[in-house]
PDB file of N, CA and C in Angstrom:
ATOM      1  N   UNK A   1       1.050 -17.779  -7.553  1.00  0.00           N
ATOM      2  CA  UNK A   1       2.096 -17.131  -6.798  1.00  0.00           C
ATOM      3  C   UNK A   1       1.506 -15.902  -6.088  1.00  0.00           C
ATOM      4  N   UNK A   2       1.830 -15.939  -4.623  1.00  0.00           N
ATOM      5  CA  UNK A   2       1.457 -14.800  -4.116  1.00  0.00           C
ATOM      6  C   UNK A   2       2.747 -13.780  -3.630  1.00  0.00           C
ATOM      7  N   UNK A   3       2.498 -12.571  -3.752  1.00  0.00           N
ATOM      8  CA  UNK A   3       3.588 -11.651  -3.211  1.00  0.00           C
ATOM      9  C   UNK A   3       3.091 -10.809  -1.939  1.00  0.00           C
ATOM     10  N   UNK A   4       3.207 -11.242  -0.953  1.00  0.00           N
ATOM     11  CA  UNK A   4       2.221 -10.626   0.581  1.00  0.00           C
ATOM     12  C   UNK A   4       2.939  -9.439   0.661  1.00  0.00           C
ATOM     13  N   UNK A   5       2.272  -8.318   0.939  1.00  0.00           N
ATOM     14  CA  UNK A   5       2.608  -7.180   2.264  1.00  0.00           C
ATOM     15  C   UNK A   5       2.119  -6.926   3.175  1.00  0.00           C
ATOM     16  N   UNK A   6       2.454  -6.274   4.117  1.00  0.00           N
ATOM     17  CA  UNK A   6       1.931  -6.170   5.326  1.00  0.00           C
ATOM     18  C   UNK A   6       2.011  -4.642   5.706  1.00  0.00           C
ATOM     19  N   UNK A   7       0.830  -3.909   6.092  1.00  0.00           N
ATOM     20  CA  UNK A   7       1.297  -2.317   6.264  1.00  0.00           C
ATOM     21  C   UNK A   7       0.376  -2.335   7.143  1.00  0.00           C
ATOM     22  N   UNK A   8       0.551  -0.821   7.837  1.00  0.00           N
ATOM     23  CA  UNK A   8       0.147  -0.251   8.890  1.00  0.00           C
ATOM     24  C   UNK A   8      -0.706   0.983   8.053  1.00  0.00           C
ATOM     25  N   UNK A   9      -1.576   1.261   8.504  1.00  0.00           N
ATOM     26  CA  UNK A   9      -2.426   2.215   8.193  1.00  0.00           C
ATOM     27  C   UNK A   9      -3.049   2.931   9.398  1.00  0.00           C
ATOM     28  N   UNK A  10      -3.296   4.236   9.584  1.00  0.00           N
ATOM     29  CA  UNK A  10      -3.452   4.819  10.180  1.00  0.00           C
ATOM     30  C   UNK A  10      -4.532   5.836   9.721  1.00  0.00           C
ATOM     31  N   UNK A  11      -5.740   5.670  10.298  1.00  0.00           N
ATOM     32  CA  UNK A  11      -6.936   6.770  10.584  1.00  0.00           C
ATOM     33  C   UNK A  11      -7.154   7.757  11.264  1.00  0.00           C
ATOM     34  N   UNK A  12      -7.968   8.784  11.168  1.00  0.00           N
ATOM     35  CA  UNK A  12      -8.432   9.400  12.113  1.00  0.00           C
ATOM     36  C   UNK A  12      -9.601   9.332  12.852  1.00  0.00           C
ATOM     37  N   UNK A  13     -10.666   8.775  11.877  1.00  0.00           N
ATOM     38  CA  UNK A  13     -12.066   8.396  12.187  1.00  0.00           C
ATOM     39  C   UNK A  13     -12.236   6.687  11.865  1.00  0.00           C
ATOM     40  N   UNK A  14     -13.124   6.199  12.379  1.00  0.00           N
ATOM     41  CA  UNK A  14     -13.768   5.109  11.819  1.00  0.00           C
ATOM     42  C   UNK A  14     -15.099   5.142  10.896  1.00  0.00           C
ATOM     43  N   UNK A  15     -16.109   4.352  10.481  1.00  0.00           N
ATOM     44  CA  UNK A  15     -17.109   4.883   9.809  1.00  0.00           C
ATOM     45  C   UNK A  15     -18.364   4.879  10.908  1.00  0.00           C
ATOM     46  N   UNK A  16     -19.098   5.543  11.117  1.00  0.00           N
ATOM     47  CA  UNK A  16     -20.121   5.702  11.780  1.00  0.00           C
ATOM     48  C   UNK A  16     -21.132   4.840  12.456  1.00  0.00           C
ATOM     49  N   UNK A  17     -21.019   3.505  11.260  1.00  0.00           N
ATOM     50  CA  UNK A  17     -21.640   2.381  11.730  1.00  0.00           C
ATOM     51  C   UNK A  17     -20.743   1.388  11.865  1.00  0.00           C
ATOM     52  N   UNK A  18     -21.330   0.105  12.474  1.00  0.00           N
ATOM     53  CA  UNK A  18     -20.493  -0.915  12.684  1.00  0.00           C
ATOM     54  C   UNK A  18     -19.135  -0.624  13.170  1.00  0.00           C
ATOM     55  N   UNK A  19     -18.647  -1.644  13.871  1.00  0.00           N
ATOM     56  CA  UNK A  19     -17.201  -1.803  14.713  1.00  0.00           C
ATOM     57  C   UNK A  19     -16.400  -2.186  13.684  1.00  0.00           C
ATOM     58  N   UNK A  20     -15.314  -2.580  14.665  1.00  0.00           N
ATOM     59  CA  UNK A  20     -13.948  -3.158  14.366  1.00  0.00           C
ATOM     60  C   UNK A  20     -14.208  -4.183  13.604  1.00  0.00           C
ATOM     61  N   UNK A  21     -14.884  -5.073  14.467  1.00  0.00           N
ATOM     62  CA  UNK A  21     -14.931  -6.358  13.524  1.00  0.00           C
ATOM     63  C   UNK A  21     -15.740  -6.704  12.285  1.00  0.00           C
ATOM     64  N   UNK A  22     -16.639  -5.665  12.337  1.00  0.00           N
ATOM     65  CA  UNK A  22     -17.624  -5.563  11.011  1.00  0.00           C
ATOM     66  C   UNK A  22     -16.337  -4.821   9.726  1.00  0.00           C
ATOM     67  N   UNK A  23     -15.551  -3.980  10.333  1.00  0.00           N
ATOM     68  CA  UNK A  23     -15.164  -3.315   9.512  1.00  0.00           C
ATOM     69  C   UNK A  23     -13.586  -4.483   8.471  1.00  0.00           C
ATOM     70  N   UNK A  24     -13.572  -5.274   9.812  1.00  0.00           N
ATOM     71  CA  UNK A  24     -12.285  -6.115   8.734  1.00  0.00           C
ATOM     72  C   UNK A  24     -12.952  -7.365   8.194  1.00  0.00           C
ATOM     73  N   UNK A  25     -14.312  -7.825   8.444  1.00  0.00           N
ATOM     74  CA  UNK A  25     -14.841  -8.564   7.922  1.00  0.00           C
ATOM     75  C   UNK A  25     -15.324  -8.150   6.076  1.00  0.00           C
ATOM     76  N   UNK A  26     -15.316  -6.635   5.944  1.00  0.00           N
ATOM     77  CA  UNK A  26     -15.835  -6.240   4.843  1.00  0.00           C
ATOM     78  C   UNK A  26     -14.369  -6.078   3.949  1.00  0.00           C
ATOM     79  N   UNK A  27     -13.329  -5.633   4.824  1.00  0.00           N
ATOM     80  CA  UNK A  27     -12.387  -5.450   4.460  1.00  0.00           C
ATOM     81  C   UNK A  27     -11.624  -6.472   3.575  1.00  0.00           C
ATOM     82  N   UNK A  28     -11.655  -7.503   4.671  1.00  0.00           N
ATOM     83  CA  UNK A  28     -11.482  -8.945   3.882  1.00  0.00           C
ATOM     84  C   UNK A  28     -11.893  -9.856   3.011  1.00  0.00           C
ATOM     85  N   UNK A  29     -12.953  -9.138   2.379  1.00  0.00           N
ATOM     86  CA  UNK A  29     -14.200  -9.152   1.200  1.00  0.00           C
ATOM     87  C   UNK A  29     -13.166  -8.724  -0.160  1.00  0.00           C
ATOM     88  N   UNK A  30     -12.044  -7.483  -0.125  1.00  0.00           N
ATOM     89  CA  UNK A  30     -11.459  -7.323  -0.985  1.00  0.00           C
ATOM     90  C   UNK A  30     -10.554  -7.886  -1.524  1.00  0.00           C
ATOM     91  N   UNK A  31     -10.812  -8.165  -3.054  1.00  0.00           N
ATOM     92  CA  UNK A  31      -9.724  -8.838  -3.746  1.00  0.00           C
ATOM     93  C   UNK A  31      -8.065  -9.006  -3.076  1.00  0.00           C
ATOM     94  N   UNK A  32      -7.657  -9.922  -2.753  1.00  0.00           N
ATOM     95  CA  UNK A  32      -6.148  -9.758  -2.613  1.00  0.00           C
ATOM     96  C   UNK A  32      -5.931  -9.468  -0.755  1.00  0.00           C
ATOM     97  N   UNK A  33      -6.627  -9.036  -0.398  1.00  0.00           N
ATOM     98  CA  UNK A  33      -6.953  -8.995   0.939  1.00  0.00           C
ATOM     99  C   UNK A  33      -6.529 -10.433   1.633  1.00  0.00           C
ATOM    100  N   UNK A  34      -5.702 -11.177   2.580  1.00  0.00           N
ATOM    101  CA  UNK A  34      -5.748 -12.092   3.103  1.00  0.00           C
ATOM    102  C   UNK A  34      -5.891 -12.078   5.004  1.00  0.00           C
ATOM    103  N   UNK A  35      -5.170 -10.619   5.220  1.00  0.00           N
ATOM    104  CA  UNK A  35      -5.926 -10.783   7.009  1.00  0.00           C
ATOM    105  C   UNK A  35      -5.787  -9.301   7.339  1.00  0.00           C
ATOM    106  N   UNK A  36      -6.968  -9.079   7.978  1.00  0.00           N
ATOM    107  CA  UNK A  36      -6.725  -7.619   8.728  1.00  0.00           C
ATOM    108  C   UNK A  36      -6.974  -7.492  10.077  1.00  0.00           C
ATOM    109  N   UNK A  37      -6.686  -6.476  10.929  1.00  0.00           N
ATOM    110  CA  UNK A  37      -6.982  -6.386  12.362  1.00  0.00           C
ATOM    111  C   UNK A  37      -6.850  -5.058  12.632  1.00  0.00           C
ATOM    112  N   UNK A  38      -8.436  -4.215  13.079  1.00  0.00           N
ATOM    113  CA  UNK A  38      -8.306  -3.353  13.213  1.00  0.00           C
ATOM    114  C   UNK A  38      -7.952  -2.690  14.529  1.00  0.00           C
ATOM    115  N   UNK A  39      -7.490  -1.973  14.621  1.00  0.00           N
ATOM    116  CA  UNK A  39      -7.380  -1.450  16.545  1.00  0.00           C
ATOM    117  C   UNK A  39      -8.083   0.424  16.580  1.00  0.00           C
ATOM    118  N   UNK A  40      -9.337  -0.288  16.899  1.00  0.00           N
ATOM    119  CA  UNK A  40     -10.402   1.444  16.661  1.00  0.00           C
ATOM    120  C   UNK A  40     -10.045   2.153  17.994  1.00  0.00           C
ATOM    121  N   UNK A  41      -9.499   1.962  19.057  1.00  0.00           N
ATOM    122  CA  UNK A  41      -8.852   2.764  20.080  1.00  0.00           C
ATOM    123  C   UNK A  41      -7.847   3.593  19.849  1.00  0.00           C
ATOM    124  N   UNK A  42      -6.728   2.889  19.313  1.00  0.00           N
ATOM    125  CA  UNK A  42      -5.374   3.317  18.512  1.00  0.00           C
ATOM    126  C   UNK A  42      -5.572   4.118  17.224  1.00  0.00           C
ATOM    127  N   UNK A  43      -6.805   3.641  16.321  1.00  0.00           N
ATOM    128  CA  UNK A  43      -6.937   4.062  15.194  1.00  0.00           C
ATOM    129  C   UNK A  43      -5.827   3.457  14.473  1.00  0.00           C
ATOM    130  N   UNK A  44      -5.468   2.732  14.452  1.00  0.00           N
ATOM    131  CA  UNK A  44      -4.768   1.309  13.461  1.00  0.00           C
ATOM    132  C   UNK A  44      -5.353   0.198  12.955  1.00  0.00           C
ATOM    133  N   UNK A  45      -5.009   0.261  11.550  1.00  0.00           N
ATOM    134  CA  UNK A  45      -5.349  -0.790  10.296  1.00  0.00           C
ATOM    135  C   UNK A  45      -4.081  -1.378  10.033  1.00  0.00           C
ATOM    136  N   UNK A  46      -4.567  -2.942  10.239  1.00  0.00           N
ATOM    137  CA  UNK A  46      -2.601  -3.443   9.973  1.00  0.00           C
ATOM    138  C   UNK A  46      -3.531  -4.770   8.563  1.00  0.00           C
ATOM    139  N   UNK A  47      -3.071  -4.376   7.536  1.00  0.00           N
ATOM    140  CA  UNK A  47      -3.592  -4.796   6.713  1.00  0.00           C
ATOM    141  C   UNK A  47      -2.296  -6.071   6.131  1.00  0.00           C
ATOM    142  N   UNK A  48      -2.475  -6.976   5.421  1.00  0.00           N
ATOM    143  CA  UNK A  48      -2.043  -7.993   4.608  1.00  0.00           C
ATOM    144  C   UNK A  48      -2.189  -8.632   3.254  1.00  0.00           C
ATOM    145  N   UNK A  49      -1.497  -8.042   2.193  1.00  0.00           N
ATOM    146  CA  UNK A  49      -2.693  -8.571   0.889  1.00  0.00           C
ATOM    147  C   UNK A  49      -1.149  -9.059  -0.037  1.00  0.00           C
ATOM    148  N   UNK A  50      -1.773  -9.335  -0.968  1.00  0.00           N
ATOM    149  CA  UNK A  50      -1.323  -9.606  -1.986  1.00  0.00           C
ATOM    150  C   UNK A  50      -1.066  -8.966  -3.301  1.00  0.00           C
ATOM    151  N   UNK A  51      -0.132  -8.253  -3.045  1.00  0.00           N
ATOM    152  CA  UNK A  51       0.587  -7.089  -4.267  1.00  0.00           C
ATOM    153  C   UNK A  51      -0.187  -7.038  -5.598  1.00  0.00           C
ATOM    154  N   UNK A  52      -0.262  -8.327  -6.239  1.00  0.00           N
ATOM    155  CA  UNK A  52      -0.550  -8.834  -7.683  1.00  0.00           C
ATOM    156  C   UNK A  52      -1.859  -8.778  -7.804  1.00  0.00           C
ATOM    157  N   UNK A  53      -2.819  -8.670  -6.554  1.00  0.00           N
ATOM    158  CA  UNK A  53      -4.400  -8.514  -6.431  1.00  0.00           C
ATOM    159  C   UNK A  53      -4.882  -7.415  -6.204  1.00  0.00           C
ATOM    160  N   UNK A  54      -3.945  -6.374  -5.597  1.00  0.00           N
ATOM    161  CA  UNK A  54      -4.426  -5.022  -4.854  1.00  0.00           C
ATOM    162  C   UNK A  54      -3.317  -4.390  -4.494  1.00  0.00           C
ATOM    163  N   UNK A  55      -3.213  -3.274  -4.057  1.00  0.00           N
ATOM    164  CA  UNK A  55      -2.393  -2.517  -3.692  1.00  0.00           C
ATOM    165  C   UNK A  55      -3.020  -1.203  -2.232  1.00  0.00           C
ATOM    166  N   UNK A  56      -2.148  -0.780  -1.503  1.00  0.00           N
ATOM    167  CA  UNK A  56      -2.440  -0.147  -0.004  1.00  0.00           C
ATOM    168  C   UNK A  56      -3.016   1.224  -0.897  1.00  0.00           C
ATOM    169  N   UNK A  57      -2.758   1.742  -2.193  1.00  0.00           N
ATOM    170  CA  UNK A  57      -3.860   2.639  -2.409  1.00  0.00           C
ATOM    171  C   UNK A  57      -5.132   2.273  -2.811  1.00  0.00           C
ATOM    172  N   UNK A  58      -5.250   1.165  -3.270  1.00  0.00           N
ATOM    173  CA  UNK A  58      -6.815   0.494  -3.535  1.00  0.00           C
ATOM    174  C   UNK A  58      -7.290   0.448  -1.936  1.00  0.00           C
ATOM    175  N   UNK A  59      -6.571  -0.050  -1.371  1.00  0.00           N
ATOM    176  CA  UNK A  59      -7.246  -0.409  -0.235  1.00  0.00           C
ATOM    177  C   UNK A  59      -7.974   1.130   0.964  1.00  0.00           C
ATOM    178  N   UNK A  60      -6.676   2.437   0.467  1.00  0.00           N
ATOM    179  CA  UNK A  60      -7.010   3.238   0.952  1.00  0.00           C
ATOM    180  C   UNK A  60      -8.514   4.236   0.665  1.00  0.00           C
ATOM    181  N   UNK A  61      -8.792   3.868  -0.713  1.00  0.00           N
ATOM    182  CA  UNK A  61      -9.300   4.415  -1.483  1.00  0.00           C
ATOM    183  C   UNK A  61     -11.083   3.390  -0.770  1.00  0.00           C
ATOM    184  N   UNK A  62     -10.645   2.085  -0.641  1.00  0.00           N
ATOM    185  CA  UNK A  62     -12.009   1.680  -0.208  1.00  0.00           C
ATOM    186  C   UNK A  62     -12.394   1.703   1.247  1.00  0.00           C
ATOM    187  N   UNK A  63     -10.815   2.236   1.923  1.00  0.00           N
ATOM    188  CA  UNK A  63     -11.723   2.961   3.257  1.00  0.00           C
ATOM    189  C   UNK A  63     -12.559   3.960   3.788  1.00  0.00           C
ATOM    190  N   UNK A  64     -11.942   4.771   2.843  1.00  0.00           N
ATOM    191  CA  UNK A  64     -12.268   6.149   2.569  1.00  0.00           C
ATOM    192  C   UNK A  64     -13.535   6.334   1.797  1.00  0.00           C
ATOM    193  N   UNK A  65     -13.962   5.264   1.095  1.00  0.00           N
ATOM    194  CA  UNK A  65     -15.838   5.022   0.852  1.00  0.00           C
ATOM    195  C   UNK A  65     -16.798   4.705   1.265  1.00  0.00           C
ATOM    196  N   UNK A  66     -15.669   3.581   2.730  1.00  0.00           N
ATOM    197  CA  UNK A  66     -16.696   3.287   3.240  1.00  0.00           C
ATOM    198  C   UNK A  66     -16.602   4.049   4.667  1.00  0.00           C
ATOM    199  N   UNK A  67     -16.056   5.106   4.948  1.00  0.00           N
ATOM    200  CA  UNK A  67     -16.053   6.164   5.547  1.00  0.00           C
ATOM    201  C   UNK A  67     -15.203   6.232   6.395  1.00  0.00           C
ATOM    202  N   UNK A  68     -13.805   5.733   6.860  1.00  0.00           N
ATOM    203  CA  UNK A  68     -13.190   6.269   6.976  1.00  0.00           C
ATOM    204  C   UNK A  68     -12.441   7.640   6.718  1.00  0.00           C
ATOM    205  N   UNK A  69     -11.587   8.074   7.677  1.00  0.00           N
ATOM    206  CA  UNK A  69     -10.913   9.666   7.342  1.00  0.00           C
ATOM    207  C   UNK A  69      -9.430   9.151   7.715  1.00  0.00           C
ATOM    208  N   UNK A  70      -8.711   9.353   6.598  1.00  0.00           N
ATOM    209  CA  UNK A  70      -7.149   8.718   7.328  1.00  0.00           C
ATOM    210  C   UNK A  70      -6.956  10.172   7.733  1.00  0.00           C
ATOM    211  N   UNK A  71      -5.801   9.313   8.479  1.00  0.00           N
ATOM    212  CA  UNK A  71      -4.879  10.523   9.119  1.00  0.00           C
ATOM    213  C   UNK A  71      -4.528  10.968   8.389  1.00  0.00           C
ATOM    214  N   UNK A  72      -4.454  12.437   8.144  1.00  0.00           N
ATOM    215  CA  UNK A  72      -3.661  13.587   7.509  1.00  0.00           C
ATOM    216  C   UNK A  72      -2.661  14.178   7.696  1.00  0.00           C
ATOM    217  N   UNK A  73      -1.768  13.503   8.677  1.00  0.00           N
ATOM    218  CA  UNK A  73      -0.744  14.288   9.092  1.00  0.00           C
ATOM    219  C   UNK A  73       0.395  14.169   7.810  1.00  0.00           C
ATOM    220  N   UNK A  74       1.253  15.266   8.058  1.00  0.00           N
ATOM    221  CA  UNK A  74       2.514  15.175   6.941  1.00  0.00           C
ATOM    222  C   UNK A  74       3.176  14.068   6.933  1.00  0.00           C
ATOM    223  N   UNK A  75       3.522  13.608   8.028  1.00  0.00           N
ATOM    224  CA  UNK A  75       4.198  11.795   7.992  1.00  0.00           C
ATOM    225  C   UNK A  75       3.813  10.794   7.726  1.00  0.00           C
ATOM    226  N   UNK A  76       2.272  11.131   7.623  1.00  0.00           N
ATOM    227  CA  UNK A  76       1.433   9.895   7.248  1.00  0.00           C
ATOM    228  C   UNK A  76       1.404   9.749   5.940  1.00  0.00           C
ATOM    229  N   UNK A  77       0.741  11.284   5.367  1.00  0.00           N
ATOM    230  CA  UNK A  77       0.728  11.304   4.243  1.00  0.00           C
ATOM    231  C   UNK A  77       2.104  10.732   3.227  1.00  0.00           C
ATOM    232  N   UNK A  78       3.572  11.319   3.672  1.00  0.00           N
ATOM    233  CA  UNK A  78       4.427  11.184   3.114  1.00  0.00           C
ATOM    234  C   UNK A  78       4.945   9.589   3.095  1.00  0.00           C
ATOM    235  N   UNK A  79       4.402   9.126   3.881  1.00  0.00           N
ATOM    236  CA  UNK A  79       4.682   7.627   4.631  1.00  0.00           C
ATOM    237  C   UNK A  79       3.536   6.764   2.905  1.00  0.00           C
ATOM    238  N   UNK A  80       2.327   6.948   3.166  1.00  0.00           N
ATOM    239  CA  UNK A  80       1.742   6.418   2.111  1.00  0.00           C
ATOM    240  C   UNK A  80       1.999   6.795   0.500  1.00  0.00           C
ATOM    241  N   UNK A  81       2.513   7.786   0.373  1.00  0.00           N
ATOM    242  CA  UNK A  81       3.139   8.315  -1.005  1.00  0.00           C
ATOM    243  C   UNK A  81       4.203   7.157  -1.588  1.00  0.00           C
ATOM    244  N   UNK A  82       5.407   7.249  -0.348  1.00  0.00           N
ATOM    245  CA  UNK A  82       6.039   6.393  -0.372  1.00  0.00           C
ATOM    246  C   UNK A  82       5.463   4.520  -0.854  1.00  0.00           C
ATOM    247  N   UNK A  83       4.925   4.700   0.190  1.00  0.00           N
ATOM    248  CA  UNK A  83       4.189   3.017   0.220  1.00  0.00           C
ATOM    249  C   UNK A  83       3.975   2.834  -1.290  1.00  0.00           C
ATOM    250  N   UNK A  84       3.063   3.562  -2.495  1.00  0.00           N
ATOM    251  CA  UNK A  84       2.245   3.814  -2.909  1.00  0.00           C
ATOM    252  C   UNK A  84       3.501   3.441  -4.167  1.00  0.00           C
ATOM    253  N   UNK A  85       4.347   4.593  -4.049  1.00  0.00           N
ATOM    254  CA  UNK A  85       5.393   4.282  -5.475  1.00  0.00           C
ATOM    255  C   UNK A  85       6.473   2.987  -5.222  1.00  0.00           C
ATOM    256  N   UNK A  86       6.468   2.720  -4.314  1.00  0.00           N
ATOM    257  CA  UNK A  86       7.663   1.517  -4.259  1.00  0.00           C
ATOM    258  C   UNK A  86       6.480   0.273  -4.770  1.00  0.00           C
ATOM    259  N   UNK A  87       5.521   0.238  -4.400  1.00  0.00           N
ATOM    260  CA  UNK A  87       4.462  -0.944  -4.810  1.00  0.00           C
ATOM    261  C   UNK A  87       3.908  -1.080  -6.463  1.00  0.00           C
ATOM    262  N   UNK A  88       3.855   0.628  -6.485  1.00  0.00           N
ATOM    263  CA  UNK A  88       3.810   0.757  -8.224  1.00  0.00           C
ATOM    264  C   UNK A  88       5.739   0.424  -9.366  1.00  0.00           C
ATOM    265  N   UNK A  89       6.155   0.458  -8.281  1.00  0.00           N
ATOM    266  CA  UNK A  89       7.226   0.078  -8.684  1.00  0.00           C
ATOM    267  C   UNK A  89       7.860  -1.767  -8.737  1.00  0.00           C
ATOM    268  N   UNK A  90       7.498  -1.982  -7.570  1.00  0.00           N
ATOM    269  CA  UNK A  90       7.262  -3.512  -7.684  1.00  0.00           C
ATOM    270  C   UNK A  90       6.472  -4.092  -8.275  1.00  0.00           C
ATOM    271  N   UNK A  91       5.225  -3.664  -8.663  1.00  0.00           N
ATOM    272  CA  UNK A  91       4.276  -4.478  -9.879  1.00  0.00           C
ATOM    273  C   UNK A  91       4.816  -4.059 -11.127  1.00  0.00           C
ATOM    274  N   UNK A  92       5.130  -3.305 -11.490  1.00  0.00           N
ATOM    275  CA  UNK A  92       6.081  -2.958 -12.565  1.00  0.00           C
ATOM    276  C   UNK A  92       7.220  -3.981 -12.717  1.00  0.00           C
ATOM    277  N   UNK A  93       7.559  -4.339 -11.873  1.00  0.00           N
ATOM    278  CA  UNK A  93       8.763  -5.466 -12.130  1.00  0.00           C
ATOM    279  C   UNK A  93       8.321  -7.099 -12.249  1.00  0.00           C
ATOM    280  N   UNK A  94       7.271  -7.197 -11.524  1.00  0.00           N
ATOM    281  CA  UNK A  94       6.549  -8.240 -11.629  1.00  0.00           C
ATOM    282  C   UNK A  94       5.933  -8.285 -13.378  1.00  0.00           C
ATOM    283  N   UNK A  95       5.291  -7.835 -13.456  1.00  0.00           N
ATOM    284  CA  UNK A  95       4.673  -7.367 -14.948  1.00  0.00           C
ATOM    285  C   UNK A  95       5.346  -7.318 -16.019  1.00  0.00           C
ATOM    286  N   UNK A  96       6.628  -6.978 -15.737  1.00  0.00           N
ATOM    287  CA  UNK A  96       7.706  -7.394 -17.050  1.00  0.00           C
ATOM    288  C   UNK A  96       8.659  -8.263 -16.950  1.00  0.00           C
ATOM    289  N   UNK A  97       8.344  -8.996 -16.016  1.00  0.00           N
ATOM    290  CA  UNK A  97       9.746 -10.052 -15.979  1.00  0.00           C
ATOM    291  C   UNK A  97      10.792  -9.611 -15.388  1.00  0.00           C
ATOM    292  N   UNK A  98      10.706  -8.735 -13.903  1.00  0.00           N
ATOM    293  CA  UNK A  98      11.531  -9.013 -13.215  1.00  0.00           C
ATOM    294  C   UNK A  98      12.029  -7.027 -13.395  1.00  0.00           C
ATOM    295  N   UNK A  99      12.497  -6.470 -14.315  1.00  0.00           N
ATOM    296  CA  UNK A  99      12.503  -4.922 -14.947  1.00  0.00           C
ATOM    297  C   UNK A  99      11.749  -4.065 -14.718  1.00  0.00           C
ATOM    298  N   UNK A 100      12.219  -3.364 -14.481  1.00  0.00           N
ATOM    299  CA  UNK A 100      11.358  -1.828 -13.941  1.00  0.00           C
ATOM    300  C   UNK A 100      12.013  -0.756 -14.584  1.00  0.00           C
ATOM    301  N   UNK A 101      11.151   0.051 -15.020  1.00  0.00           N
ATOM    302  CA  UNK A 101      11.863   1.632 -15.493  1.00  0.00           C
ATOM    303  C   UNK A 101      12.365   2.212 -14.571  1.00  0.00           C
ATOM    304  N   UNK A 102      11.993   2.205 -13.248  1.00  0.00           N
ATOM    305  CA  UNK A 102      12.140   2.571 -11.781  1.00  0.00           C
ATOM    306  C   UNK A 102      13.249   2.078 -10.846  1.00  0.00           C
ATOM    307  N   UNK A 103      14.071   0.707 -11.934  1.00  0.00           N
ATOM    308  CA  UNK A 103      14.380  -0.172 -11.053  1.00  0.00           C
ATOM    309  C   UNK A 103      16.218   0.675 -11.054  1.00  0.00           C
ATOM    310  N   UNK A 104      16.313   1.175  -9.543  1.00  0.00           N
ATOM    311  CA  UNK A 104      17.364   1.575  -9.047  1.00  0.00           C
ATOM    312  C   UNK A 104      18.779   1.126  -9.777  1.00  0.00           C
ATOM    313  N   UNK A 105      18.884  -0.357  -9.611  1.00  0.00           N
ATOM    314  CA  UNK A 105      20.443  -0.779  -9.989  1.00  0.00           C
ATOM    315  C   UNK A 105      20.639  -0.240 -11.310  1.00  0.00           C
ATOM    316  N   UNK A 106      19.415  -0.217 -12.196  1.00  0.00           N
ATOM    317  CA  UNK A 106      19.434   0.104 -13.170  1.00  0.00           C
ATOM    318  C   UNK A 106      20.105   1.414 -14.267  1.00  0.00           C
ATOM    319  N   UNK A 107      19.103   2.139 -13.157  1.00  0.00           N
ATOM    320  CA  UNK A 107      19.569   3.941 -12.881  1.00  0.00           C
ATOM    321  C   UNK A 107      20.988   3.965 -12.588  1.00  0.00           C
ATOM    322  N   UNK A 108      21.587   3.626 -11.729  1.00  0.00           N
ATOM    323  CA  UNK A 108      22.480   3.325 -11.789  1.00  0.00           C
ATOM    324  C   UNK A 108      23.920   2.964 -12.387  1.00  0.00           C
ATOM    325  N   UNK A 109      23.670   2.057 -13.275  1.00  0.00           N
ATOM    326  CA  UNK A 109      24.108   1.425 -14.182  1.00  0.00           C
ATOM    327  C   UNK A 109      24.447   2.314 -15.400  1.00  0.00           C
ATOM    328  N   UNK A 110      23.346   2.629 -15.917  1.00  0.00           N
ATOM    329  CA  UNK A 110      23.205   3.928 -16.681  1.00  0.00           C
ATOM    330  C   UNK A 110      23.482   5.327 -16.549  1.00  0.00           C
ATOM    331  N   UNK A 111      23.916   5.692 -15.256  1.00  0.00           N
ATOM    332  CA  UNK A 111      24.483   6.462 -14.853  1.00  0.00           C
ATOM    333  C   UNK A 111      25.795   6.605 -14.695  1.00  0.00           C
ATOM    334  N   UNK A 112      26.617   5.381 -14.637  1.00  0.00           N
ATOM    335  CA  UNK A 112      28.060   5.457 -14.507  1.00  0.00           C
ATOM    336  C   UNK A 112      28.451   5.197 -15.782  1.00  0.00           C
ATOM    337  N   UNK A 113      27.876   4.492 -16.941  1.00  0.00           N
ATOM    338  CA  UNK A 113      28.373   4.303 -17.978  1.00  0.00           C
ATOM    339  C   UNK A 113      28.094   6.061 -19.055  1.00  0.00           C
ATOM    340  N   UNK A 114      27.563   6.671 -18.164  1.00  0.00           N
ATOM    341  CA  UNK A 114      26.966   8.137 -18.839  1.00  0.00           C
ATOM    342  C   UNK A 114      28.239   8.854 -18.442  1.00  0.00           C
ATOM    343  N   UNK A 115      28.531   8.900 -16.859  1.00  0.00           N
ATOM    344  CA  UNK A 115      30.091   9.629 -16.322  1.00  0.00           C
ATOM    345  C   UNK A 115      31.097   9.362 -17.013  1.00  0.00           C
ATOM    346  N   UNK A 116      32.112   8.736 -17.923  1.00  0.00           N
ATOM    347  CA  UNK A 116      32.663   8.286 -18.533  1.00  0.00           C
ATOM    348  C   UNK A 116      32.789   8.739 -19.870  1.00  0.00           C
ATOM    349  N   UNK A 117      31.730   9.231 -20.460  1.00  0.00           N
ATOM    350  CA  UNK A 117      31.255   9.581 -21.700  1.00  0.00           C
ATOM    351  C   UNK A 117      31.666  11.642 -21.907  1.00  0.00           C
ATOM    352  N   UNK A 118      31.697  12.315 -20.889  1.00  0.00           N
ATOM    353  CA  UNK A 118      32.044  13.553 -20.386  1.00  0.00           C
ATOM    354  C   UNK A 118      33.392  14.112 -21.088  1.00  0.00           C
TER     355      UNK A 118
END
């Protein structure tokens, strides 16, 4: 079973050597990885993987070794934070059968049966 995502990633630099196409050829070397396409004009990474194999901070983490510089802006940053806990939150649900400590309806749930109790 695969669980695909698809994200946008955004750089500031590329790595020093090799292009575009060297760079999603290596890219696509990573576990869980199924298609990438880089756009080194734009400075866009539109990546595709498989949740259960990897995650967009693994992936960020191996751009950034192989020398990339993401963008730093506050939206970006806040944009991948995001990315980062909803995915740690979805393998979390995957991993236990569907349940998450995280998982909203849940919170929820437990929250209105708490109002009541007052």
């Amino acid at each position: 079973m695969a669980e695909l995502k698809r994200h946008h990633i955004r750089f500031k630099e590329g790595p020093g050597t090799g292009g575009p196409a060297d760079w999603e050829a290596e890219l696509k070397k990573v576990n869980g990885v199924t298609s990438v396409s880089i756009d080194a004009g734009k400075k866009d990474a539109f990546v595709e993987y498989d949740i259960l194999k990897c995650c967009e901070e693994g992936i960020e983490r191996w751009m950034a070794a192989k020398g990339f510089v993401l963008d730093g802006s506050l939206m970006e940053r806040v944009k991948r934070g995001w990315v980062h806990y909803t995915e740690e939150n979805e393998r979390d649900a995957f991993t236990s059968g569907g349940h998450s400590c995280r998982d909203v309806e849940e919170i929820e749930k437990k929250k209105k049966g708490l109002e009541g109790k007052d």
